[in-house]
C-alpha atoms as a PDB file:
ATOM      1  CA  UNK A   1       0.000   0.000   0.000  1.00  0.00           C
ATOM      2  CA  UNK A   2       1.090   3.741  -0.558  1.00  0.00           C
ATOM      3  CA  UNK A   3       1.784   5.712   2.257  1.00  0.00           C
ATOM      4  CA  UNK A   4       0.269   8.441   1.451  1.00  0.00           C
ATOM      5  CA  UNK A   5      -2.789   6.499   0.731  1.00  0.00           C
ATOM      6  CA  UNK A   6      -3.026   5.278   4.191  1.00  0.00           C
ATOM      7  CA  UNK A   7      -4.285   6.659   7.456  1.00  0.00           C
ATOM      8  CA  UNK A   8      -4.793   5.290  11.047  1.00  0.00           C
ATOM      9  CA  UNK A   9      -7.916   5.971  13.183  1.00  0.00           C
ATOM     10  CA  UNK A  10      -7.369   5.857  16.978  1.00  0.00           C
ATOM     11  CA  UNK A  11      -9.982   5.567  18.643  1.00  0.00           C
ATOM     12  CA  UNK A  12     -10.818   6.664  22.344  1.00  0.00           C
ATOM     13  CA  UNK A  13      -7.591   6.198  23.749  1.00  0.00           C
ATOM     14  CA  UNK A  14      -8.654   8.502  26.463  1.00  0.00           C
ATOM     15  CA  UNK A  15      -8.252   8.541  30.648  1.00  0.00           C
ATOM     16  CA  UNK A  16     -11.415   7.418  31.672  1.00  0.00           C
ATOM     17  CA  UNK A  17     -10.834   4.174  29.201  1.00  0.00           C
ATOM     18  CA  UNK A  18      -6.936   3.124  29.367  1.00  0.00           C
ATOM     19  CA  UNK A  19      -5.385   4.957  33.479  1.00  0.00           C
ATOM     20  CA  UNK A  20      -6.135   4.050  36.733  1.00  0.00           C
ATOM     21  CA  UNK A  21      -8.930   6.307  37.878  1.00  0.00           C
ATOM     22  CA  UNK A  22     -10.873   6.490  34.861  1.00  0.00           C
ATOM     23  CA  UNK A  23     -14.096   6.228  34.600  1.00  0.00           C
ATOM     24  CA  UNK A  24     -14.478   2.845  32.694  1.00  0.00           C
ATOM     25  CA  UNK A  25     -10.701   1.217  33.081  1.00  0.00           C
ATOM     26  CA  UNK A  26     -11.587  -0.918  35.218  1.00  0.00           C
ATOM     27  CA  UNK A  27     -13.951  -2.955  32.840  1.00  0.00           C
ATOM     28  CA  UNK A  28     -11.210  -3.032  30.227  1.00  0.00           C
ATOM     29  CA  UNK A  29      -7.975  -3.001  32.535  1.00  0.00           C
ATOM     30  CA  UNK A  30      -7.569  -6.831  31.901  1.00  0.00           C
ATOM     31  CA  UNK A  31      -8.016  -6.585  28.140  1.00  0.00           C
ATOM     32  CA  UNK A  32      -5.598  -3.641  27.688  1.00  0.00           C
ATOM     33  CA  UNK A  33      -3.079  -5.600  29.998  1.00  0.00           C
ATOM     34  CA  UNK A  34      -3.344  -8.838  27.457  1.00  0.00           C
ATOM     35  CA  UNK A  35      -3.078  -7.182  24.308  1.00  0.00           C
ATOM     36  CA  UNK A  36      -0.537  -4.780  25.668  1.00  0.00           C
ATOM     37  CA  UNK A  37      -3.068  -2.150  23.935  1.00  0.00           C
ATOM     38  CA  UNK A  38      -1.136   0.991  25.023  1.00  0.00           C
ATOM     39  CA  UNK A  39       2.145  -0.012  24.479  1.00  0.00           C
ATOM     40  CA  UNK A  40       1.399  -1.258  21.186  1.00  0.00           C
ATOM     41  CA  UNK A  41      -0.566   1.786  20.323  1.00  0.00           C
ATOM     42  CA  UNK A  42       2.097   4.076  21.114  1.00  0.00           C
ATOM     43  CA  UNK A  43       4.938   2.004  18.867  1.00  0.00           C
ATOM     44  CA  UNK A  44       2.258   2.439  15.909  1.00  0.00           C
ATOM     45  CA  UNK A  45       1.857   5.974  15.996  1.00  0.00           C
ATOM     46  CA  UNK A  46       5.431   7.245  16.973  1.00  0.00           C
ATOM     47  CA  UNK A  47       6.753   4.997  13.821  1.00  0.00           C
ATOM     48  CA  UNK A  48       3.389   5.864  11.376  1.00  0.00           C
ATOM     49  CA  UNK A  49       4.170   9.446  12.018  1.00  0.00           C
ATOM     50  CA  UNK A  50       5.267  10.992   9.000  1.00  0.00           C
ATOM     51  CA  UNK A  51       4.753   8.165   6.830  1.00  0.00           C
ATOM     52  CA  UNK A  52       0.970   7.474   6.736  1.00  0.00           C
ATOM     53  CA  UNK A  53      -1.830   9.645   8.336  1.00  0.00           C
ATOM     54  CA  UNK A  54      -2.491   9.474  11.715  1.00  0.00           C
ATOM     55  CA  UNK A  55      -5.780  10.555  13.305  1.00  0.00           C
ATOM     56  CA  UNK A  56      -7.000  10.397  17.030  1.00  0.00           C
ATOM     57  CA  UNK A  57     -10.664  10.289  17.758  1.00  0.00           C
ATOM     58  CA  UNK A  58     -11.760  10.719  20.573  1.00  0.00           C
ATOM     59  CA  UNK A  59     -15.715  10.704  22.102  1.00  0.00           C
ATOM     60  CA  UNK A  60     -16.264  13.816  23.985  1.00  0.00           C
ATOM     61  CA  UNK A  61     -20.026  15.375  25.343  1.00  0.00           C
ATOM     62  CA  UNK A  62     -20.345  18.547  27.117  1.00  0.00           C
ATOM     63  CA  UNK A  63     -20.178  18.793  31.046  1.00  0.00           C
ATOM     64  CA  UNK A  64     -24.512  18.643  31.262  1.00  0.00           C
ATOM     65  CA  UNK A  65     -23.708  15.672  28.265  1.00  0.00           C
ATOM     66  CA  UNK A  66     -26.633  17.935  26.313  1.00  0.00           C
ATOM     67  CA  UNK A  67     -24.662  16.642  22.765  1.00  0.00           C
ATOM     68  CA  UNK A  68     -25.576  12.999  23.717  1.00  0.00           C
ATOM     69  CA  UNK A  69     -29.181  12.298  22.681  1.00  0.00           C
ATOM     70  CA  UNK A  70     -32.286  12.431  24.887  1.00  0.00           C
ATOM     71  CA  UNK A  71     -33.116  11.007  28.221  1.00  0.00           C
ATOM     72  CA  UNK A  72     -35.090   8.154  27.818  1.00  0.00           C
ATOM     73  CA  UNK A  73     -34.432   7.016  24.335  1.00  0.00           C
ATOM     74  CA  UNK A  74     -30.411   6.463  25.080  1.00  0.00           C
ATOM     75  CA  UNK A  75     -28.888   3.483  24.355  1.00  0.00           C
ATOM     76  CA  UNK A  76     -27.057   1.214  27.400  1.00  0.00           C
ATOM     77  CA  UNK A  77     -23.455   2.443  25.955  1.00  0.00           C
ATOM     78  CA  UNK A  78     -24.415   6.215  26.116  1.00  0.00           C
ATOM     79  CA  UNK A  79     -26.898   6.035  29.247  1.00  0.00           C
ATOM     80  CA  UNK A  80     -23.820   4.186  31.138  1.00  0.00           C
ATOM     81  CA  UNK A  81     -20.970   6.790  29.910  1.00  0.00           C
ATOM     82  CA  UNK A  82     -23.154   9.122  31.467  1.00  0.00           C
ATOM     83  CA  UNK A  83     -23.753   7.135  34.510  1.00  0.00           C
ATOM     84  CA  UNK A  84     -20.268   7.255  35.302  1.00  0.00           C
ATOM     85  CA  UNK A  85     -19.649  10.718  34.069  1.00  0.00           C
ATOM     86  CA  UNK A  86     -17.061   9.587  31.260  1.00  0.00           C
ATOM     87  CA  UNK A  87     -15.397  11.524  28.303  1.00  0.00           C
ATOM     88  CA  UNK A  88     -16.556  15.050  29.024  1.00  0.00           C
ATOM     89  CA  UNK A  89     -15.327  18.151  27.867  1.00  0.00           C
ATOM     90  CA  UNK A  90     -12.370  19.794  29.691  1.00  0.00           C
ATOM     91  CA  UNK A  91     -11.981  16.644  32.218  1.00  0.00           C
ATOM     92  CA  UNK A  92      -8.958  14.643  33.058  1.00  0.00           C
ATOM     93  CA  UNK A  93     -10.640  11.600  31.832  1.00  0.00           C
ATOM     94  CA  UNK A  94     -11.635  13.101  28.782  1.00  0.00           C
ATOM     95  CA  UNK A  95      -8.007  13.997  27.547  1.00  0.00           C
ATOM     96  CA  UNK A  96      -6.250  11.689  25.037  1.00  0.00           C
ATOM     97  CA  UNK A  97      -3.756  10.040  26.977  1.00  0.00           C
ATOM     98  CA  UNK A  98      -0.281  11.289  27.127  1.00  0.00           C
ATOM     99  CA  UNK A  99       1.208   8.164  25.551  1.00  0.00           C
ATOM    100  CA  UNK A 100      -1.049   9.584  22.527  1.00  0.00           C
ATOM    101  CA  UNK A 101      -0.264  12.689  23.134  1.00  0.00           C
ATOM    102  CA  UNK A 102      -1.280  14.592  19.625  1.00  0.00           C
ATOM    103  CA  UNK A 103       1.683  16.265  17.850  1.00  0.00           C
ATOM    104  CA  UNK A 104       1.803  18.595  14.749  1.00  0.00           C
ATOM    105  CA  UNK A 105       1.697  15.058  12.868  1.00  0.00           C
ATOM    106  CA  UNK A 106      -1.391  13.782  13.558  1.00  0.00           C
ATOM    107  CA  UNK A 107      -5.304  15.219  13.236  1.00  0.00           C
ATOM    108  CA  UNK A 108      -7.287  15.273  16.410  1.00  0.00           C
ATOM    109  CA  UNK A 109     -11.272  13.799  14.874  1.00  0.00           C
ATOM    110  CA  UNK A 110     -13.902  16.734  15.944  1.00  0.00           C
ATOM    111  CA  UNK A 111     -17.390  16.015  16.738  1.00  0.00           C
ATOM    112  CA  UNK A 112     -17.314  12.081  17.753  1.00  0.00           C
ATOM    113  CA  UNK A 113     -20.647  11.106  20.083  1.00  0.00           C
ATOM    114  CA  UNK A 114     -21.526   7.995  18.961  1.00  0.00           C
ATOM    115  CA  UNK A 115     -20.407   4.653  18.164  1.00  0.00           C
ATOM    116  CA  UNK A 116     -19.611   5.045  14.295  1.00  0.00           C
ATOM    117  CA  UNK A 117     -17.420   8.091  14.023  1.00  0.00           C
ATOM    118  CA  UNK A 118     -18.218   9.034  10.721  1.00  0.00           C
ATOM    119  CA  UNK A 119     -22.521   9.557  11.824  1.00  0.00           C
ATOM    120  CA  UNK A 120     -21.733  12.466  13.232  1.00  0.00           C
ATOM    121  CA  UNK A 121     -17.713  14.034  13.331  1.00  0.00           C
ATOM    122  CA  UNK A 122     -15.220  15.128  10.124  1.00  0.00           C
ATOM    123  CA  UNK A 123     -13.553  12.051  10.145  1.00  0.00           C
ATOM    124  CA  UNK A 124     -15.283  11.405   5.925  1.00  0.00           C
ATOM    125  CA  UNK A 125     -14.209  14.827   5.228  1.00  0.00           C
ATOM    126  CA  UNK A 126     -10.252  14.591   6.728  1.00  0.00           C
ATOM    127  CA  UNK A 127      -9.868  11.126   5.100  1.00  0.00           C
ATOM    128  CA  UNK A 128     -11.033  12.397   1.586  1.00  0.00           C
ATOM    129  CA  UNK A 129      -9.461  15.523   1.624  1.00  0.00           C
ATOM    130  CA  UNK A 130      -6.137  13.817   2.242  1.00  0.00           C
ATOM    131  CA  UNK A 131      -7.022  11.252  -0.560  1.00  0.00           C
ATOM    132  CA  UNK A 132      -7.232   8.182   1.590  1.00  0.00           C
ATOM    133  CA  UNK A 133      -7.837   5.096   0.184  1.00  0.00           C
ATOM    134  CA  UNK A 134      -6.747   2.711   2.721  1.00  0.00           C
ATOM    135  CA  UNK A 135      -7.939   3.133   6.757  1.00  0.00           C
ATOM    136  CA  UNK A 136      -6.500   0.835   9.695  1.00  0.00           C
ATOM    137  CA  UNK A 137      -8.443   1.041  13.241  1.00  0.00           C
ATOM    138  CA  UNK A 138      -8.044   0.315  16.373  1.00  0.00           C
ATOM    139  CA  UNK A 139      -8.697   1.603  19.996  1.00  0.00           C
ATOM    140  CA  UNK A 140     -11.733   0.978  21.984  1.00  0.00           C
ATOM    141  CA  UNK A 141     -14.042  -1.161  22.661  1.00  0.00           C
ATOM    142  CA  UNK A 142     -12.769  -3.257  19.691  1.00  0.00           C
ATOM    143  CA  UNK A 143     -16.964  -4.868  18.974  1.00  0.00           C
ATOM    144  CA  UNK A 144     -18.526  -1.521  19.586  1.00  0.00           C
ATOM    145  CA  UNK A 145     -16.590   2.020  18.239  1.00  0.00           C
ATOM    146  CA  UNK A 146     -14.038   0.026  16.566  1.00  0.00           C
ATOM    147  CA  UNK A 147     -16.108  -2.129  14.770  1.00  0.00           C
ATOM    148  CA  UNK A 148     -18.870   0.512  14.075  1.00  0.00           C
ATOM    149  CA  UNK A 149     -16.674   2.770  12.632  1.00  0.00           C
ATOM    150  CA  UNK A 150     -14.654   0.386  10.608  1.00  0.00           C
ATOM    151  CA  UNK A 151     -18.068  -1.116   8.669  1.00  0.00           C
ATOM    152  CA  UNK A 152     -18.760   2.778   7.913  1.00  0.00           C
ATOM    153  CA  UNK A 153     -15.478   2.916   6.263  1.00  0.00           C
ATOM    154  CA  UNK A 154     -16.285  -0.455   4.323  1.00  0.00           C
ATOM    155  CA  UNK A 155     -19.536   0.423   3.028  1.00  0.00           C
ATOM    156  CA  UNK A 156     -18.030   4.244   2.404  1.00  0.00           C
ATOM    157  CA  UNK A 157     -15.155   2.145  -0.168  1.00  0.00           C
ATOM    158  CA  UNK A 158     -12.387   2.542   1.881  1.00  0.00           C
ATOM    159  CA  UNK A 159     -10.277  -0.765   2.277  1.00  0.00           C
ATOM    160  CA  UNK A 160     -10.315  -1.546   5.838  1.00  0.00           C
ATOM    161  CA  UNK A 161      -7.703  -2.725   8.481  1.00  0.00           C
ATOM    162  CA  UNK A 162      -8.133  -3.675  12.043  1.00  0.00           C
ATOM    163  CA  UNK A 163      -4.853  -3.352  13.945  1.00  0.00           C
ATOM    164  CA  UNK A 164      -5.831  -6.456  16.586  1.00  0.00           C
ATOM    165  CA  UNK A 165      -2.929  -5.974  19.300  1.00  0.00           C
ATOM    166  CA  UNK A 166      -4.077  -2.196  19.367  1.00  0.00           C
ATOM    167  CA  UNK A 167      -7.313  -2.739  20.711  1.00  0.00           C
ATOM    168  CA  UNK A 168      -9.160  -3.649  23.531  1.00  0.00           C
ATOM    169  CA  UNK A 169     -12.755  -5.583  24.233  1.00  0.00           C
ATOM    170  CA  UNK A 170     -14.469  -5.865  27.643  1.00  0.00           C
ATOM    171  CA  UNK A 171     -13.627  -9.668  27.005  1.00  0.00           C
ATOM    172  CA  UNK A 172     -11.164 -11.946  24.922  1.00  0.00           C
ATOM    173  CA  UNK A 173     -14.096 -13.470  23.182  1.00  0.00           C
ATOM    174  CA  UNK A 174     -15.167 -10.143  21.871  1.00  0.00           C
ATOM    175  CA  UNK A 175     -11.824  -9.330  20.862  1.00  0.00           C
ATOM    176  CA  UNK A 176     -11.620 -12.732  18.992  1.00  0.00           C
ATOM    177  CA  UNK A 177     -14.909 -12.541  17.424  1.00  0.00           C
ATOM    178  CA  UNK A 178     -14.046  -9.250  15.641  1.00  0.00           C
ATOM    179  CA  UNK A 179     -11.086 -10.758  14.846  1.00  0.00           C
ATOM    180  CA  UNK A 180     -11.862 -13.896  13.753  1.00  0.00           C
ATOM    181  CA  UNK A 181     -15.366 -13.750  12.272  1.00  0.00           C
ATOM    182  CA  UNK A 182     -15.980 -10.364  11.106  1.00  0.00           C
ATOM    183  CA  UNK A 183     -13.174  -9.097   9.952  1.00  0.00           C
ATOM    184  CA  UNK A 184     -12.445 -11.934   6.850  1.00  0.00           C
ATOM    185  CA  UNK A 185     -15.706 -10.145   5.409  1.00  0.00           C
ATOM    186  CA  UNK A 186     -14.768  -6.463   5.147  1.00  0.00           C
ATOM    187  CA  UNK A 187     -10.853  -6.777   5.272  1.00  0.00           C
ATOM    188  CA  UNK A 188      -8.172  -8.317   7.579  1.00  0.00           C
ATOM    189  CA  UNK A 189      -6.989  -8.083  10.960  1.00  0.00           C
ATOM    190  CA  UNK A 190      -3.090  -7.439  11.400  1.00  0.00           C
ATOM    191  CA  UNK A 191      -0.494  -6.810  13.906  1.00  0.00           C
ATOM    192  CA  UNK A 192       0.981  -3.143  14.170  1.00  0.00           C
ATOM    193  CA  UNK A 193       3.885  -4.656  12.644  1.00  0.00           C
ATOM    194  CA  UNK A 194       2.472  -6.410  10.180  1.00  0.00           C
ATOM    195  CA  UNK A 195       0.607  -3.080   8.728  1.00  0.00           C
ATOM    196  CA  UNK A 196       3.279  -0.753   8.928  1.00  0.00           C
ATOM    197  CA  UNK A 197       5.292  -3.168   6.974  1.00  0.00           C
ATOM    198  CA  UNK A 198       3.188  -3.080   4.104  1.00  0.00           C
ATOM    199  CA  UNK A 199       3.382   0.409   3.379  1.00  0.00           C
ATOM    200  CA  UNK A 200       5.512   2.083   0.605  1.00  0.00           C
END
C-alpha cells in the first residue's frame, strides 16, 4: 500500500478508558493488559508518524452531556458513559492520553458522540481531503466504536484494516470474534507490525 494512501484511526484512547482512575478502566484493565493495547498503540503511531496519516478520535459530550441524545431514548453504551460521568469536555478523563499525546503530525477527529465516528464528526471529510484510500483502526471497545466505525469505512469504499494488538474488548471473546469472524468479510486483521510493513 502507498503511504500516502493510508491513514490510522485511533480511537478513544482517552483517561477514563486506558489509566487508573478512569471512569471505565476498570472494565477493560484486563483486556488492555493482554493485548498490551497501550504499548502497542504508542509504537504504531510514533513509527506511522510521517509516513501514513495518523488521526486520534476521541468521544467527547459537554459537562450537562446535552450533545448525547435524549433522556429516555439512550442506548445502554451512552446512558452508562453518562452514569459514570465519562469523556466530558475539559476533564482529566476526557483527555487523550499522554502516551497519545497529539503532535503537529497527527489530526485530532472533531465532533465524535456515537459509536460510528463518521454519523456524526469530520472524520469522511479529513480522510477524503487527504485522498485516503486505505484506513486501519483500532482503539476501543474493539466490537462496539471500533467495529462501528470500521463497517462505515467499508460500506463508504475505503479498504479496511483492524490493527488487533491495538485494541481492547471488555472480554477476549469479543476481541476474537471481531477478529476472527468479522473481519475476513470487510478486510483483515493485522499486527501493528504487520501493517506498517506493508506500506511504501
Amino acid at each position: 500500500m502507498k503511504a500516502s494512501e493510508t491513514a490510522i484511526v485511533f480511537i478513544e484512547f482517552q483517561n477514563d478508558f486506558c489509566k487508573e482512575g478512569g471512569a471505565l478502566y476498570e472494565g477493560v484493565k484486563e483486556q488492555i493488559r493482554a493485548q498490551n493495547t497501550i504499548k502497542n498503540a504508542q509504537d504504531c503511531i510514533q513509527r506511522a508518524r510521517g509516513k501514513c496519516l495518523t488521526l486520534i478520535a476521541p468521544i467527547l459530550f459537554e459537562q450537562d452531556y446535552a450533545d448525547a441524545g435524549c433522556q429516555g431514548v439512550l442506548g445502554p453504551i451512552h446512558a452508562n458513559a453518562m452514569g459514570a460521568k465519562a469523556f466530558r469536555k475539559g476533564t482529566w478523563g476526557g483527555a487523550i492520553i499522554d502516551e497519545l499525546s497529539p503532535t503537529d503530525q497527527d489530526i485530532v477527529v472533531e465532533g465524535k458522540r456515537g459509536l460510528d465516528a463518521f454519523s456524526s464528526s469530520n472524520i469522511d471529510f479529513l480522510l477524503r481531503v487527504n485522498c485516503i484510500k486505505n484506513v486501519a483502526f483500532c482503539g476501543f471497545l474493539t466490537n462496539v466504536c471500533v467495529e462501528g466505525t470500521l463497517r462505515s469505512a467499508y460500506d463508504r469504499g475505503y479498504k479496511v484494516f483492524l490493527l488487533k494488538d491495538c485494541c481492547a474488548a471488555l472480554t477476549a471473546e469479543e476481541q476474537k470474534y471481531v477478529e476472527e469472524r468479522f473481519m475476513p468479510y470487510v478486510g483483515e486483521a493485522l499486527t501493528h507490525d504487520e501493517f506498517l510493513k506493508r506500506l511504501e
